[in-house]
N, C-alpha and C. Protein backbone atom coordinates (compact mmCIF):
# COMPACT_ATOMS: atom_id res chain seq x y z
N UNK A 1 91.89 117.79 110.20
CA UNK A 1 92.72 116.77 110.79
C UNK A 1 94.03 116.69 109.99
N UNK A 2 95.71 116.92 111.02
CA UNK A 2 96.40 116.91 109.85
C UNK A 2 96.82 115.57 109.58
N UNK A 3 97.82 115.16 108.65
CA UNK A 3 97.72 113.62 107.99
C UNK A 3 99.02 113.82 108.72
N UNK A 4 99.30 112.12 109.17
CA UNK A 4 100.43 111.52 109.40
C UNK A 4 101.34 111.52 108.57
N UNK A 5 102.57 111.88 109.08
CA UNK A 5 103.76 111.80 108.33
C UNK A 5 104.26 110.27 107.66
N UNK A 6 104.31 110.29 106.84
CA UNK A 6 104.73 109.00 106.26
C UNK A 6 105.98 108.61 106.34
N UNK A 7 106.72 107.16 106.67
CA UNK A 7 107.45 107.15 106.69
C UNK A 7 108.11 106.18 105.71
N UNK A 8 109.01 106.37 104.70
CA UNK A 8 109.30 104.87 103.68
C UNK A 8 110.74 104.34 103.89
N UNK A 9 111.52 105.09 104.82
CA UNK A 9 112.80 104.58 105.14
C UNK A 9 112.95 103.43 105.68
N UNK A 10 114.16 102.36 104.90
CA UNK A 10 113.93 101.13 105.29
C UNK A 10 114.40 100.52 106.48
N UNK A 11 114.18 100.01 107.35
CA UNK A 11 114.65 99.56 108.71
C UNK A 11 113.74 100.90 109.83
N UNK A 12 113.41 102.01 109.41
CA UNK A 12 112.60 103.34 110.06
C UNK A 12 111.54 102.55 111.02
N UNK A 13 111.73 102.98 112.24
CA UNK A 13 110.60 101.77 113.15
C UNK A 13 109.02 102.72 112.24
N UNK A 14 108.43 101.70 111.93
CA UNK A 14 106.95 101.87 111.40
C UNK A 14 107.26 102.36 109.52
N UNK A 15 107.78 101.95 109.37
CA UNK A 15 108.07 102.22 108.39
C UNK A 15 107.25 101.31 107.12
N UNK A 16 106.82 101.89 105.70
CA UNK A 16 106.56 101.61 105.01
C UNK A 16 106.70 100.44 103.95
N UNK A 17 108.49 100.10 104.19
CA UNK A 17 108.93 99.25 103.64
C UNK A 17 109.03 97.72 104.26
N UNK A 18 109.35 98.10 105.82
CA UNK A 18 109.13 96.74 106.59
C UNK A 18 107.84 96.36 106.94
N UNK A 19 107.21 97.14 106.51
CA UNK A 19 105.17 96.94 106.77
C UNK A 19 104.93 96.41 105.47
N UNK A 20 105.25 96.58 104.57
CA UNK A 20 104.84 96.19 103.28
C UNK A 20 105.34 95.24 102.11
N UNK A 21 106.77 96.30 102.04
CA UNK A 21 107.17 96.30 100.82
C UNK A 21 108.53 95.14 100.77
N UNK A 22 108.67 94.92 102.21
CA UNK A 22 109.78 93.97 102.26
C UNK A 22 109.40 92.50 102.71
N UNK A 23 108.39 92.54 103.34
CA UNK A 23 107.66 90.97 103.03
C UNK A 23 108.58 90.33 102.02
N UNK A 24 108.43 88.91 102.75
CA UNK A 24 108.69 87.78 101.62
C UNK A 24 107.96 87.97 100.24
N UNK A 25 106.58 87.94 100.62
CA UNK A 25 105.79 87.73 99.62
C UNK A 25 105.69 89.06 98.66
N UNK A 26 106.06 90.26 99.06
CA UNK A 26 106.35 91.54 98.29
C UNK A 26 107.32 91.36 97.37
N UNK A 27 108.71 90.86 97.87
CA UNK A 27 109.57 91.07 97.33
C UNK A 27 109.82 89.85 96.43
N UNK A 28 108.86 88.53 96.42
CA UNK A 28 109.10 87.69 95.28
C UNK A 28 108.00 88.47 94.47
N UNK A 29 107.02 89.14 94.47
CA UNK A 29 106.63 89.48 93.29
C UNK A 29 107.20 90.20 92.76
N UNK A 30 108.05 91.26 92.97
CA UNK A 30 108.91 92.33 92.58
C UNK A 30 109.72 91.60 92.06
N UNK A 31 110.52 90.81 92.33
CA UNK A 31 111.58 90.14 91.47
C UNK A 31 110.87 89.05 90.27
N UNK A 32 109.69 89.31 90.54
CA UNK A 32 109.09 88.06 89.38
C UNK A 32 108.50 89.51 88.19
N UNK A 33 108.24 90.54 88.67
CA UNK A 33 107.96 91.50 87.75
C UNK A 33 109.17 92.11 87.10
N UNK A 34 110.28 92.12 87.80
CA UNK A 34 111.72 92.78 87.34
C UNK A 34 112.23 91.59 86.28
N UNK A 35 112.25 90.51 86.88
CA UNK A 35 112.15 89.26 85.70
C UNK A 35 111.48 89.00 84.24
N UNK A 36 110.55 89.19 84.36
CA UNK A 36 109.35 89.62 83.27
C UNK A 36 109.76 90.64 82.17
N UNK A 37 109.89 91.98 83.17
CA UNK A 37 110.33 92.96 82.03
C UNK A 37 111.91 92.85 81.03
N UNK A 38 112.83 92.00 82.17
CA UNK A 38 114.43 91.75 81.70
C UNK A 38 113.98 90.71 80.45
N UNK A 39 113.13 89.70 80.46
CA UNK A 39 112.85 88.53 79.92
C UNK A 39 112.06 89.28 78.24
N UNK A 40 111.39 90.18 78.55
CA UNK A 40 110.16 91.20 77.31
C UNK A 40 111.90 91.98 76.57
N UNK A 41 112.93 92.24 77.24
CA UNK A 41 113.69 92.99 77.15
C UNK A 41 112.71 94.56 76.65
N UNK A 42 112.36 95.25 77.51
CA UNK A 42 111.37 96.88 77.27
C UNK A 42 112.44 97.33 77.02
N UNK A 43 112.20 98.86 76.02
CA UNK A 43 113.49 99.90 76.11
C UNK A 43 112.88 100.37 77.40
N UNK A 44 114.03 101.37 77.45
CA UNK A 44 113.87 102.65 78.75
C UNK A 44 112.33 103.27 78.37
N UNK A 45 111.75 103.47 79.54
CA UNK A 45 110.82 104.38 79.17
C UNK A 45 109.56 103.67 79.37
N UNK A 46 109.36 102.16 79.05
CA UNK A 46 108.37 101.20 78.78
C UNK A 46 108.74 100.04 80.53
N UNK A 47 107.71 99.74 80.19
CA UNK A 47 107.23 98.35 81.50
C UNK A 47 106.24 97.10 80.53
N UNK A 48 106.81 95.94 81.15
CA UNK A 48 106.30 94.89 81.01
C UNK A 48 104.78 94.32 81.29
N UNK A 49 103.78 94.23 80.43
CA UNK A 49 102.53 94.09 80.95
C UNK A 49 101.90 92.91 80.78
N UNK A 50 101.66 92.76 81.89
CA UNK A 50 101.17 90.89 81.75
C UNK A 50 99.49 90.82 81.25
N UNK A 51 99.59 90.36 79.79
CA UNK A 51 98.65 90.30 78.98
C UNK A 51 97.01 89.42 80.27
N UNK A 52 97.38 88.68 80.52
CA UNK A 52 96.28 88.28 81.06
C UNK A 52 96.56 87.74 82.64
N UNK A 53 97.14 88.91 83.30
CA UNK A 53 97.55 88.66 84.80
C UNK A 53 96.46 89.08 85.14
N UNK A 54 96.48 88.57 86.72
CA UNK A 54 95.70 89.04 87.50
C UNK A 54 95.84 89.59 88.79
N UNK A 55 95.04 90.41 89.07
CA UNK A 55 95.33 91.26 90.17
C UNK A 55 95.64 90.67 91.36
N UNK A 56 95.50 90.08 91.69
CA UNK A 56 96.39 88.88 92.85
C UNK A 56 96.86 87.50 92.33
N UNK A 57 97.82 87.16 92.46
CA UNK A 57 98.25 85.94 92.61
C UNK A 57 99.66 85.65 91.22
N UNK A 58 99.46 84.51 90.43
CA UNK A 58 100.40 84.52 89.70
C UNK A 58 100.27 85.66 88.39
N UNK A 59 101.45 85.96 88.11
CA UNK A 59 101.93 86.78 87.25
C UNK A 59 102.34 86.00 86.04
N UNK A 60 101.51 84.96 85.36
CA UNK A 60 101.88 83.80 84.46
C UNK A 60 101.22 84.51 82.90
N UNK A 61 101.31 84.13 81.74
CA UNK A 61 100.96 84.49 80.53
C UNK A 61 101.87 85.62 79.78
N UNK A 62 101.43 85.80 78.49
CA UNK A 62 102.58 86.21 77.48
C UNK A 62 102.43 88.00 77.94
N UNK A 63 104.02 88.56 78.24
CA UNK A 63 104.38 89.27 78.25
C UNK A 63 104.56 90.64 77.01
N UNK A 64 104.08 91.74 77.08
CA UNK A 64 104.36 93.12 76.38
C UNK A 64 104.92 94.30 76.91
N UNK A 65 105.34 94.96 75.39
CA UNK A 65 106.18 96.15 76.31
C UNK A 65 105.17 97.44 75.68
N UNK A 66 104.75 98.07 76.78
CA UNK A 66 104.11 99.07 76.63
C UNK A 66 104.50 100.64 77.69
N UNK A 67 103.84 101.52 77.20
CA UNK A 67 104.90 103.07 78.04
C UNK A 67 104.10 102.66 79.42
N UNK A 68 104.46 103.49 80.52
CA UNK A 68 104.44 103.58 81.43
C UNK A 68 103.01 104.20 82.23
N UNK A 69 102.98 105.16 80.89
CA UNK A 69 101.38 105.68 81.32
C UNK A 69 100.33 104.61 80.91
N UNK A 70 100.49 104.09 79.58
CA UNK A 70 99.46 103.18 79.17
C UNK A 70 99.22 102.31 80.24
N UNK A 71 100.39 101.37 80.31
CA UNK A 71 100.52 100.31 81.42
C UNK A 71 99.68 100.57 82.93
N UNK A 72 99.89 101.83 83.50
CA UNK A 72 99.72 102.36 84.40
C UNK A 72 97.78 102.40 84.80
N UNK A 73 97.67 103.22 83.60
CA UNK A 73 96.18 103.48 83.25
C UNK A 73 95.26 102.27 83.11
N UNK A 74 95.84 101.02 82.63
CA UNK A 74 94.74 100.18 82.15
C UNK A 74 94.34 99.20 83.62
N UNK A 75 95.39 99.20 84.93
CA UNK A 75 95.18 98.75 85.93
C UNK A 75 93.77 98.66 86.93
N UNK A 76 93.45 97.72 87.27
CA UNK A 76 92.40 98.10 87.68
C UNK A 76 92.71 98.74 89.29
N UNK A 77 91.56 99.71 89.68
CA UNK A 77 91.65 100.90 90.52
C UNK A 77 91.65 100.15 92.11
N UNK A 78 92.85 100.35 93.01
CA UNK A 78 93.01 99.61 94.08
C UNK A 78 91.82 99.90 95.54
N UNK A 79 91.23 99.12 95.96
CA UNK A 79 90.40 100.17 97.29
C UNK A 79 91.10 100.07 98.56
């Protein structure tokens, strides 16, 4: 079976970004995570990791700067 072409272009009818990523509710967490890391001030290279966030909802508690893979890796696995 071959796989559907994906599409992530924004305004693209069916597109990835107006299905998802541009939600209200997408894009205040994104600006509350872009906030976070400006606030940790990370160098290049590193992301902001919210010591005791949770996988849905608020993004509240003390902030670290760790690399990208670490950060990445310790997430728990999405289904």
């Amino acid at each position: 079976m071959a796989r559907k072409k994906r599409v992530y272009k924004k305004g693209a009818k069916g597109s990835e970004y107006d299905a998802y990523h541009g939600t209200k509710e997408q894009r205040a967490r994104r600006a509350k995570r872009n906030k976070d890391s400006k606030r940790a001030k990370c160098p290049k290279g590193q992301e902001a990791h919210h010591v005791k966030g949770k996988r849905k909802g608020k993004l509240s508690g003390p902030v670290k700067c760790v690399s990208k893979k670490k950060n990445r890796s310790i997430q728990p696995k999405r289904k």
